[in-house]
Each structure stands twice: as structure tokens, then as C-alpha cells.
Protein backbone atom coordinates (compact mmCIF):
# COMPACT_ATOMS: atom_id res chain seq x y z
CA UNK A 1 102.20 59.88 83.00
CA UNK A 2 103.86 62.96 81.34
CA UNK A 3 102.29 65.27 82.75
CA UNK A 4 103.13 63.89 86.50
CA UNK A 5 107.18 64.03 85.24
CA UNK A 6 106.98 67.99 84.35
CA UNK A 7 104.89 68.16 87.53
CA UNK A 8 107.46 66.41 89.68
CA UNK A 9 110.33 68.22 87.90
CA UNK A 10 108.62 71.65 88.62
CA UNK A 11 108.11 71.08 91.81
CA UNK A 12 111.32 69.81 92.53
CA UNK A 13 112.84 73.14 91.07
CA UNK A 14 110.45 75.45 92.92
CA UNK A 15 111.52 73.79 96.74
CA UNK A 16 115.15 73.89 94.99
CA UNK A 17 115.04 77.56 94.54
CA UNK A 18 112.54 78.27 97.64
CA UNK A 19 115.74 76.41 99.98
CA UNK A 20 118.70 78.71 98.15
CA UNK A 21 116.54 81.61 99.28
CA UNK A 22 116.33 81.01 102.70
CA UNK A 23 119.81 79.98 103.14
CA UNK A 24 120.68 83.98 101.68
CA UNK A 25 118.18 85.02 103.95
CA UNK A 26 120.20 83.44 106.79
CA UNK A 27 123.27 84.32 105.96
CA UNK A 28 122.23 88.34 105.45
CA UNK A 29 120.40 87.94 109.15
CA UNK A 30 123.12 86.53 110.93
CA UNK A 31 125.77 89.35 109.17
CA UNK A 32 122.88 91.99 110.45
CA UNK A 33 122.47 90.33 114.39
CA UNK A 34 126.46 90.17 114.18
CA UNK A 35 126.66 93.77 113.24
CA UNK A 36 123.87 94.74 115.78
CA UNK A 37 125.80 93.28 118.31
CA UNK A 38 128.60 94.66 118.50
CA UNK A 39 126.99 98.43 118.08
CA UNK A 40 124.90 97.06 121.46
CA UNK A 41 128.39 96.65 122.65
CA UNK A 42 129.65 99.93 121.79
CA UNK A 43 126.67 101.55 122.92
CA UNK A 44 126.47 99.88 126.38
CA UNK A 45 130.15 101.03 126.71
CA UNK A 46 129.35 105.05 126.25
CA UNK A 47 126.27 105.01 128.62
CA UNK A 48 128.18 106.47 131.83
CA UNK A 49 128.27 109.40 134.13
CA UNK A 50 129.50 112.09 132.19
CA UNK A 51 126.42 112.04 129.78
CA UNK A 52 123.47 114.50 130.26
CA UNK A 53 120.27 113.57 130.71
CA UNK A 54 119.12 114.31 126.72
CA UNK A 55 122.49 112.00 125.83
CA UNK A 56 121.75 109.59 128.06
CA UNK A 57 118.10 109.25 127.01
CA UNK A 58 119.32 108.91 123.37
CA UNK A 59 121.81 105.94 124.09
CA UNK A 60 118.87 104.36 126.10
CA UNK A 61 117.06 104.31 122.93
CA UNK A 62 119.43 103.24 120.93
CA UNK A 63 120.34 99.88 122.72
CA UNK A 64 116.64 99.84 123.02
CA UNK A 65 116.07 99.61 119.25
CA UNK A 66 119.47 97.43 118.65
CA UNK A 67 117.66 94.99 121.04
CA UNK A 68 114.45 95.15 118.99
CA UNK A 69 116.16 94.16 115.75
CA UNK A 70 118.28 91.26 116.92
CA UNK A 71 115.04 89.99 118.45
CA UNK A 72 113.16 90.45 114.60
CA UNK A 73 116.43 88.63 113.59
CA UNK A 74 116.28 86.12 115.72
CA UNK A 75 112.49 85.57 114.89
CA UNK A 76 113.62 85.97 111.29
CA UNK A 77 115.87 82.85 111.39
């Protein structure tokens, strides 16, 4: 019967400390998709006429890979 009480108590402990890790998990991903946001924003905002081809090829890729990581974010959630 002892040994089922440490059992239960460790267990309870390791789901205890397993839940406080996800929640800081969540919290950093949403700051990251928050910040990656509004850099898509500012980035969708520069793409415009007055940009050379090499420029505009640049800011194509980098809303490209902005998208990419608030889709990993999302999937990391």
C-alpha cells in the first residue's frame, strides 16, 4: 500500500510539472506569433513599386518565412 502512495504522489508531481511547462511553452509561442505578426505587417507594407527586382525578391521571402513560423507556432500550440 506504500508503495502505491509514493507512486501516486510521483506521478501526480510529474503531470504537475509536465502542465507548468506547457503553459510557458504557450505563453513564449503566442509572444513569438504576436511578434511575427506584426513584422508580416510591416513587411507587407514596404513591398511596393519603387523596389527593384533583388529588393522585392528579398521581402517576398521574408513574409514567406514569417508565414512559415506562425504556421510552426500555430502547430506548436
Amino acid at each position: 500500500m506504500q508503495d502505491l502512495s509514493e507512486l501516486s504522489e510521483y506521478i501526480y508531481e510529474r503531470d504537475r510539472h509536465e502542465f507548468n511547462l506547457g503553459d510557458t511553452l504557450d505563453i513564449k509561442t503566442g509572444l513569438l506569433l504576436a511578434s511575427l505578426t506584426f513584422l508580416a505587417i510591416q513587411s507587407g507594407g514596404l513591398i511596393g513599386p519603387g523596389l527593384t527586382f533583388t529588393q522585392s525578391l528579398a521581402q517576398s521571402l521574408a513574409i514567406l518565412f514569417q508565414v512559415l513560423g506562425g504556421v510552426f507556432c500555430v502547430a506548436e500550440l
